[in-house]
PDB file of N, CA and C in Angstrom:
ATOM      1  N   UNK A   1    -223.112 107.008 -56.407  1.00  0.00           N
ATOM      2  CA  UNK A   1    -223.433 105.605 -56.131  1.00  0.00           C
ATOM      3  C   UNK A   1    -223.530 105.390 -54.621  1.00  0.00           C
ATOM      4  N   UNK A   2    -223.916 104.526 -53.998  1.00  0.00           N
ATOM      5  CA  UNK A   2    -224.303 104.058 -52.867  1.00  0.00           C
ATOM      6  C   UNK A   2    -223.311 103.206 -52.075  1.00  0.00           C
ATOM      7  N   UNK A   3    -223.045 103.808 -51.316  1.00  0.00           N
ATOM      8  CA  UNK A   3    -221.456 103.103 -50.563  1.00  0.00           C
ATOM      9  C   UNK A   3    -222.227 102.014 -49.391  1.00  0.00           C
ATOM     10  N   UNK A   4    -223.635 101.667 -49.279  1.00  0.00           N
ATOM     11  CA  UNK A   4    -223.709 101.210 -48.546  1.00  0.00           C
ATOM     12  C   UNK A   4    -224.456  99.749 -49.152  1.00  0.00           C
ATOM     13  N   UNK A   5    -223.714  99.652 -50.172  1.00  0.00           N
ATOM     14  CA  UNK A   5    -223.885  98.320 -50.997  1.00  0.00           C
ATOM     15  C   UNK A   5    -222.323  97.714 -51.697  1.00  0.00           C
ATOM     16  N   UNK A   6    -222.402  96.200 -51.191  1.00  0.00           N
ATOM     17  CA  UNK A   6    -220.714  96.073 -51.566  1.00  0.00           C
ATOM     18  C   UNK A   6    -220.421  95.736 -52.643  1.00  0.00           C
ATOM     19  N   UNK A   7    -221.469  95.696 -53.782  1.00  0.00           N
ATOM     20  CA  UNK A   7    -221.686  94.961 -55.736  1.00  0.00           C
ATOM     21  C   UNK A   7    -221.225  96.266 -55.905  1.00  0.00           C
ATOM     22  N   UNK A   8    -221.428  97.892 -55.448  1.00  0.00           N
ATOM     23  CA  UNK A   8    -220.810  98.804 -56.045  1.00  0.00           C
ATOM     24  C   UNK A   8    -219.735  99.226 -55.756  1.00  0.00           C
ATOM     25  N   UNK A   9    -218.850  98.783 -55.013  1.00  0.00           N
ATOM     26  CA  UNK A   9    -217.362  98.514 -54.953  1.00  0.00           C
ATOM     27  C   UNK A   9    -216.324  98.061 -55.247  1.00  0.00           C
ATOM     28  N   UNK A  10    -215.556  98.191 -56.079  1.00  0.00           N
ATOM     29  CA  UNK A  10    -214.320  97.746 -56.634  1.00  0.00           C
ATOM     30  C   UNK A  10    -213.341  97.868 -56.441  1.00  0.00           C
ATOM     31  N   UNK A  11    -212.621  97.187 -56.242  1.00  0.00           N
ATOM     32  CA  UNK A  11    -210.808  97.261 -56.172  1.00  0.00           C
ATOM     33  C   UNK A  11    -210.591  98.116 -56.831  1.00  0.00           C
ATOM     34  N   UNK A  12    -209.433  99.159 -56.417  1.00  0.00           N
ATOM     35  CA  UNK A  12    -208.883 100.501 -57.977  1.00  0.00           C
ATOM     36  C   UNK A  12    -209.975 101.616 -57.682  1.00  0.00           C
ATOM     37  N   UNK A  13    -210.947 101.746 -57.198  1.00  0.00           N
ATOM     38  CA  UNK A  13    -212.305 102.724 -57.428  1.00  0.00           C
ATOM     39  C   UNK A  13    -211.569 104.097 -56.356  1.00  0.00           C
ATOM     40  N   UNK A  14    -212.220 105.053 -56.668  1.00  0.00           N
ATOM     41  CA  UNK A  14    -211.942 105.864 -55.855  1.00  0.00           C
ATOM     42  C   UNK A  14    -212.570 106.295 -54.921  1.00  0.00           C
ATOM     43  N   UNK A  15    -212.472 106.482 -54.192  1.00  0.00           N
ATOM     44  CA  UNK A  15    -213.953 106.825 -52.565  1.00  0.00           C
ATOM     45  C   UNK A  15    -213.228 107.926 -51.873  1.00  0.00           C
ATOM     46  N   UNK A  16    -214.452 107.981 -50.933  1.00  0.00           N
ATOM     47  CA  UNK A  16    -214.268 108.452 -49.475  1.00  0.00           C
ATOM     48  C   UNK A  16    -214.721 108.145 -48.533  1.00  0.00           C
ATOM     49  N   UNK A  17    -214.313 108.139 -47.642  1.00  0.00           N
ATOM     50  CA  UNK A  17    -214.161 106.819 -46.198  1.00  0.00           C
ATOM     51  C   UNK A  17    -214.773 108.058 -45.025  1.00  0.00           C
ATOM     52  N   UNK A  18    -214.839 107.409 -43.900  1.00  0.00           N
ATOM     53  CA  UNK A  18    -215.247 108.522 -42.797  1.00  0.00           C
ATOM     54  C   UNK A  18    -214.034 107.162 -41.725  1.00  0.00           C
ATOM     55  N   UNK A  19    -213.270 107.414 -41.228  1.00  0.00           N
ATOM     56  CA  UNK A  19    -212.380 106.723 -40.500  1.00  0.00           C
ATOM     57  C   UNK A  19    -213.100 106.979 -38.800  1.00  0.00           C
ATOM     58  N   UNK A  20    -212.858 105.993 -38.048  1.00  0.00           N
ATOM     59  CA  UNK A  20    -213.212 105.455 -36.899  1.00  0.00           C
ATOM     60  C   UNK A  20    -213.077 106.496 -35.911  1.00  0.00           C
ATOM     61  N   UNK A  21    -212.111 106.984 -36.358  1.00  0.00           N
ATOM     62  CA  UNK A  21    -211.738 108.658 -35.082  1.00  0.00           C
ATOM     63  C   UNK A  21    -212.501 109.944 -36.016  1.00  0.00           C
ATOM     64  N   UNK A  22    -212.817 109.718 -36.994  1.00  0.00           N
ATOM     65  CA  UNK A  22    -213.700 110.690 -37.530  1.00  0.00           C
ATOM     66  C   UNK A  22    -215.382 110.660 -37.584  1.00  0.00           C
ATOM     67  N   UNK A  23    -215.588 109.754 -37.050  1.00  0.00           N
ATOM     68  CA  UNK A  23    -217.121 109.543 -37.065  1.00  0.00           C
ATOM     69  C   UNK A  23    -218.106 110.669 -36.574  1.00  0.00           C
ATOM     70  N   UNK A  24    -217.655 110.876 -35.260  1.00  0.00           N
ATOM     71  CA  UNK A  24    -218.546 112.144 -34.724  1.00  0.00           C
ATOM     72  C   UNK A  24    -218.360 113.159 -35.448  1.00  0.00           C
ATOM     73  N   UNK A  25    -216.858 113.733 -36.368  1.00  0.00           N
ATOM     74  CA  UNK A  25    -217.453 114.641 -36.747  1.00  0.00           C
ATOM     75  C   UNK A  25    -217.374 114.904 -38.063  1.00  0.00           C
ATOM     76  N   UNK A  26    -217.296 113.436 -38.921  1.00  0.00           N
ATOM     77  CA  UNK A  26    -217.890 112.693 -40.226  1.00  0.00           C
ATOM     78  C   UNK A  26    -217.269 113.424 -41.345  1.00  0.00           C
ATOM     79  N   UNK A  27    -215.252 113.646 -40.999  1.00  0.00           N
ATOM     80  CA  UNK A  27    -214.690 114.506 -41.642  1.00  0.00           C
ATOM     81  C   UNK A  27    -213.748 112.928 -43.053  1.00  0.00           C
ATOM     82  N   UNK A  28    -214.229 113.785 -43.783  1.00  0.00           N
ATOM     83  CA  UNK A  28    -214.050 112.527 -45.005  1.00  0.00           C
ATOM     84  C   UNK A  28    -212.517 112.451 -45.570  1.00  0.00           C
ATOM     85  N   UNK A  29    -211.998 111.023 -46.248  1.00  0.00           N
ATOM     86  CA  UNK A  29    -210.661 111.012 -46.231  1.00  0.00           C
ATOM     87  C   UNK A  29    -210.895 109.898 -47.246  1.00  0.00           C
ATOM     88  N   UNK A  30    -209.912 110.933 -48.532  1.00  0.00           N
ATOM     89  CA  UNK A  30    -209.789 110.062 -50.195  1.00  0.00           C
ATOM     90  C   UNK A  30    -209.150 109.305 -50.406  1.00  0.00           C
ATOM     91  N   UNK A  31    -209.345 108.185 -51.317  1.00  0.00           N
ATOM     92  CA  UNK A  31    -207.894 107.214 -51.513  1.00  0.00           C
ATOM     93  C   UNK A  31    -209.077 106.564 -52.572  1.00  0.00           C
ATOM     94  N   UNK A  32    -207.928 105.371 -53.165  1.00  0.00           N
ATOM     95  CA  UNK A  32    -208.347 104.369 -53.790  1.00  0.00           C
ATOM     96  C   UNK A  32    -208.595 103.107 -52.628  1.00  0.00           C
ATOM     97  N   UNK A  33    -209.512 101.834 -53.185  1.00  0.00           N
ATOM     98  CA  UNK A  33    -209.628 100.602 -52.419  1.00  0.00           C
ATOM     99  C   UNK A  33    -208.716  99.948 -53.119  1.00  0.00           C
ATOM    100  N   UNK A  34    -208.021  99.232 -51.662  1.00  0.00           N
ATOM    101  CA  UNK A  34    -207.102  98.086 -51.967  1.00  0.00           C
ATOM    102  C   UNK A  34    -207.562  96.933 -51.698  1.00  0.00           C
ATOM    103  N   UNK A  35    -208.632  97.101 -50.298  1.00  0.00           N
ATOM    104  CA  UNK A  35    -209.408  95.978 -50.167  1.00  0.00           C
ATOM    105  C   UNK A  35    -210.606  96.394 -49.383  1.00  0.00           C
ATOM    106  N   UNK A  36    -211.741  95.114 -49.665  1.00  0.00           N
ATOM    107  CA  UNK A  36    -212.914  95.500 -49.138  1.00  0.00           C
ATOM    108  C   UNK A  36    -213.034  94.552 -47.822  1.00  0.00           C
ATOM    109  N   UNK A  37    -213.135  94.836 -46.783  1.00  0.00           N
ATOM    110  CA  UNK A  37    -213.306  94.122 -45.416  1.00  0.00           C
ATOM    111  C   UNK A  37    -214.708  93.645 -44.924  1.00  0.00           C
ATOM    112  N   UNK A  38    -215.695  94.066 -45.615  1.00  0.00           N
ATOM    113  CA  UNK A  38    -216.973  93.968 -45.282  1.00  0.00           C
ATOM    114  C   UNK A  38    -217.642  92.723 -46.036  1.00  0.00           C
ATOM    115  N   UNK A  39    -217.870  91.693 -45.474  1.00  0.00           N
ATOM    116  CA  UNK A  39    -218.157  90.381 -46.175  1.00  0.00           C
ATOM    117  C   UNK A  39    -219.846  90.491 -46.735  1.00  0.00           C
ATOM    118  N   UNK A  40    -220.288  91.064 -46.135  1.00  0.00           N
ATOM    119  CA  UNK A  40    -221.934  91.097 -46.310  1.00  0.00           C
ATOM    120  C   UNK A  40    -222.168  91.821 -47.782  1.00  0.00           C
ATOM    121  N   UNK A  41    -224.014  91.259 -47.792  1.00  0.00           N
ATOM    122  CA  UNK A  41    -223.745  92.274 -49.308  1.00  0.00           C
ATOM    123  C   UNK A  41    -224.052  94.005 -49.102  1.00  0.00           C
ATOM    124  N   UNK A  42    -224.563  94.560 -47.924  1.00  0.00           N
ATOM    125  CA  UNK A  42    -224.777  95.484 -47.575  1.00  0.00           C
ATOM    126  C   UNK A  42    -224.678  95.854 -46.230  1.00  0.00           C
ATOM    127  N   UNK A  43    -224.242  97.198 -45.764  1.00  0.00           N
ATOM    128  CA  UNK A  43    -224.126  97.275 -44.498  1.00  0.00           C
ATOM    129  C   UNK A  43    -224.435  99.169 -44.270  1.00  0.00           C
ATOM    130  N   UNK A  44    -225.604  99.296 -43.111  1.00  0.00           N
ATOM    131  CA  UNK A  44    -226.447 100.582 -43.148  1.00  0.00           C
ATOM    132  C   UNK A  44    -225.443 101.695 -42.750  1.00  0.00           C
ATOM    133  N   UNK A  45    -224.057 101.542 -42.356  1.00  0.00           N
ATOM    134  CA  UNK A  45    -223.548 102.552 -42.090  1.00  0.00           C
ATOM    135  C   UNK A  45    -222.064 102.612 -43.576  1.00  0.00           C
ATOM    136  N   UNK A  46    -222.238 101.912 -44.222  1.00  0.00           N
ATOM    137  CA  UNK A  46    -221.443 101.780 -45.357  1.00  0.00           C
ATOM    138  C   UNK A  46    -220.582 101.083 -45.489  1.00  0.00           C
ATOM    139  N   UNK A  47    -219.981 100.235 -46.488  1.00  0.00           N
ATOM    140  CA  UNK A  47    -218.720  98.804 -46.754  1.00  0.00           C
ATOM    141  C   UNK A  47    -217.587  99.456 -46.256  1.00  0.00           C
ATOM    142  N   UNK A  48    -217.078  98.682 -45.432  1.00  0.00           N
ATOM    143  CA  UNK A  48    -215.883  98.994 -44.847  1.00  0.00           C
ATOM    144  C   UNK A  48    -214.688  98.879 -45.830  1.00  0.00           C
ATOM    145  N   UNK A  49    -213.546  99.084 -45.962  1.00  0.00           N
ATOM    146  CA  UNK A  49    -212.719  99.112 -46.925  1.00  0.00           C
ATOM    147  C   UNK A  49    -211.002  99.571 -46.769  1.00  0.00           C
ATOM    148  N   UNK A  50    -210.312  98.900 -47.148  1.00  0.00           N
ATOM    149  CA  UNK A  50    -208.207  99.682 -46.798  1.00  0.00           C
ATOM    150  C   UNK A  50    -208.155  99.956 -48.059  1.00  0.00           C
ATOM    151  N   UNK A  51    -207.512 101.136 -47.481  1.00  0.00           N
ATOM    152  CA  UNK A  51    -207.384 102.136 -48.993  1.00  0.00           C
ATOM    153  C   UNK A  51    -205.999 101.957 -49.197  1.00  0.00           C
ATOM    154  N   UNK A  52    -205.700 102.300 -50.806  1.00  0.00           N
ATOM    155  CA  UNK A  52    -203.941 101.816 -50.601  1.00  0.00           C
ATOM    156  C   UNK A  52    -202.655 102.359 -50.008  1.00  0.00           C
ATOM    157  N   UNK A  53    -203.631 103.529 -49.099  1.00  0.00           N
ATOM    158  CA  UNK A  53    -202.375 104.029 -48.084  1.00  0.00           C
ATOM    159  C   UNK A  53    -202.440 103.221 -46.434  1.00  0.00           C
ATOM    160  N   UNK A  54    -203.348 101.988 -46.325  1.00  0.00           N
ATOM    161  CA  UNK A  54    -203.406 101.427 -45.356  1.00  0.00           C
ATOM    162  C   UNK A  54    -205.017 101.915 -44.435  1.00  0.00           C
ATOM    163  N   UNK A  55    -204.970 102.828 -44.497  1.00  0.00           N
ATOM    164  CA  UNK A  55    -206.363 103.426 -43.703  1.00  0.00           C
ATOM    165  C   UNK A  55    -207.896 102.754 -44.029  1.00  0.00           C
ATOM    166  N   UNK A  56    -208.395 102.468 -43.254  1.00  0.00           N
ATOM    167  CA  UNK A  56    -209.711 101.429 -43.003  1.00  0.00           C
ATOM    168  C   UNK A  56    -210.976 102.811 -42.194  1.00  0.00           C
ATOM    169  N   UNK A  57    -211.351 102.556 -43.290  1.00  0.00           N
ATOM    170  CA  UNK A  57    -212.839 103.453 -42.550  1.00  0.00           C
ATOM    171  C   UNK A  57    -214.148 102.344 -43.583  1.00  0.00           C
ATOM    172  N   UNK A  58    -214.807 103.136 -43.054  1.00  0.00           N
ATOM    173  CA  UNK A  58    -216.874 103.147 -44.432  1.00  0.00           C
ATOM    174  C   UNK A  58    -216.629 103.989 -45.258  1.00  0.00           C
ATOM    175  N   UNK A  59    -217.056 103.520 -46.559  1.00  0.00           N
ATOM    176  CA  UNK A  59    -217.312 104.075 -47.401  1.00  0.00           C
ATOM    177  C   UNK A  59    -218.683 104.977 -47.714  1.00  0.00           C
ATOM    178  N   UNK A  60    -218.537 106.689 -47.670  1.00  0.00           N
ATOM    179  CA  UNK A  60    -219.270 107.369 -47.655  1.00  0.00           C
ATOM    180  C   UNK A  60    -220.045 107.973 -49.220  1.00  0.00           C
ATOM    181  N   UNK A  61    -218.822 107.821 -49.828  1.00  0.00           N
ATOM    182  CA  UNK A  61    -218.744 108.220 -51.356  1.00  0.00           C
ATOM    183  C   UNK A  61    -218.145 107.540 -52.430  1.00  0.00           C
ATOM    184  N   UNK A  62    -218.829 107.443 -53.476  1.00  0.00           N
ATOM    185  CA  UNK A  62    -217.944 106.593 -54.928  1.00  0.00           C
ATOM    186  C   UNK A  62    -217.865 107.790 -56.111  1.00  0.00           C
ATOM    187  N   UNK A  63    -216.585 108.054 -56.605  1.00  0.00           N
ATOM    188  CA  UNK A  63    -215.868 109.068 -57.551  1.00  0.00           C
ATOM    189  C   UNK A  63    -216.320 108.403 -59.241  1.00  0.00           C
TER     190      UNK A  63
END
């Protein structure tokens, strides 16, 4: 699915994020969403999101 649309995101879902200090070298990091931070309905680098261990990156991938 397409992480860079926020209708395919759900609370509970499982992803993978690319976190803010990982960008350059776009090393990916799993969790569930606890919340989605990205108000828009789409965004070109992917819905931002806190996973329920606290960590906030884009969403790169949906499980």
């Amino acid at each position: 699915m397409d992480g860079t649309k926020r209708a395919n995101i759900k609370h509970g879902m499982s992803v993978a994020i690319v976190l803010k200090q990982d960008q350059d070298t776009g090393y990916l990091t799993d969790g569930i969403v606890r919340d989605i931070l990205t108000k828009s309905p789409s965004h070109p680098h992917g819905i931002k999101v806190r996973l329920m261990s606290g960590e906030v990156g884009r969403v790169k991938e949906i499980y």
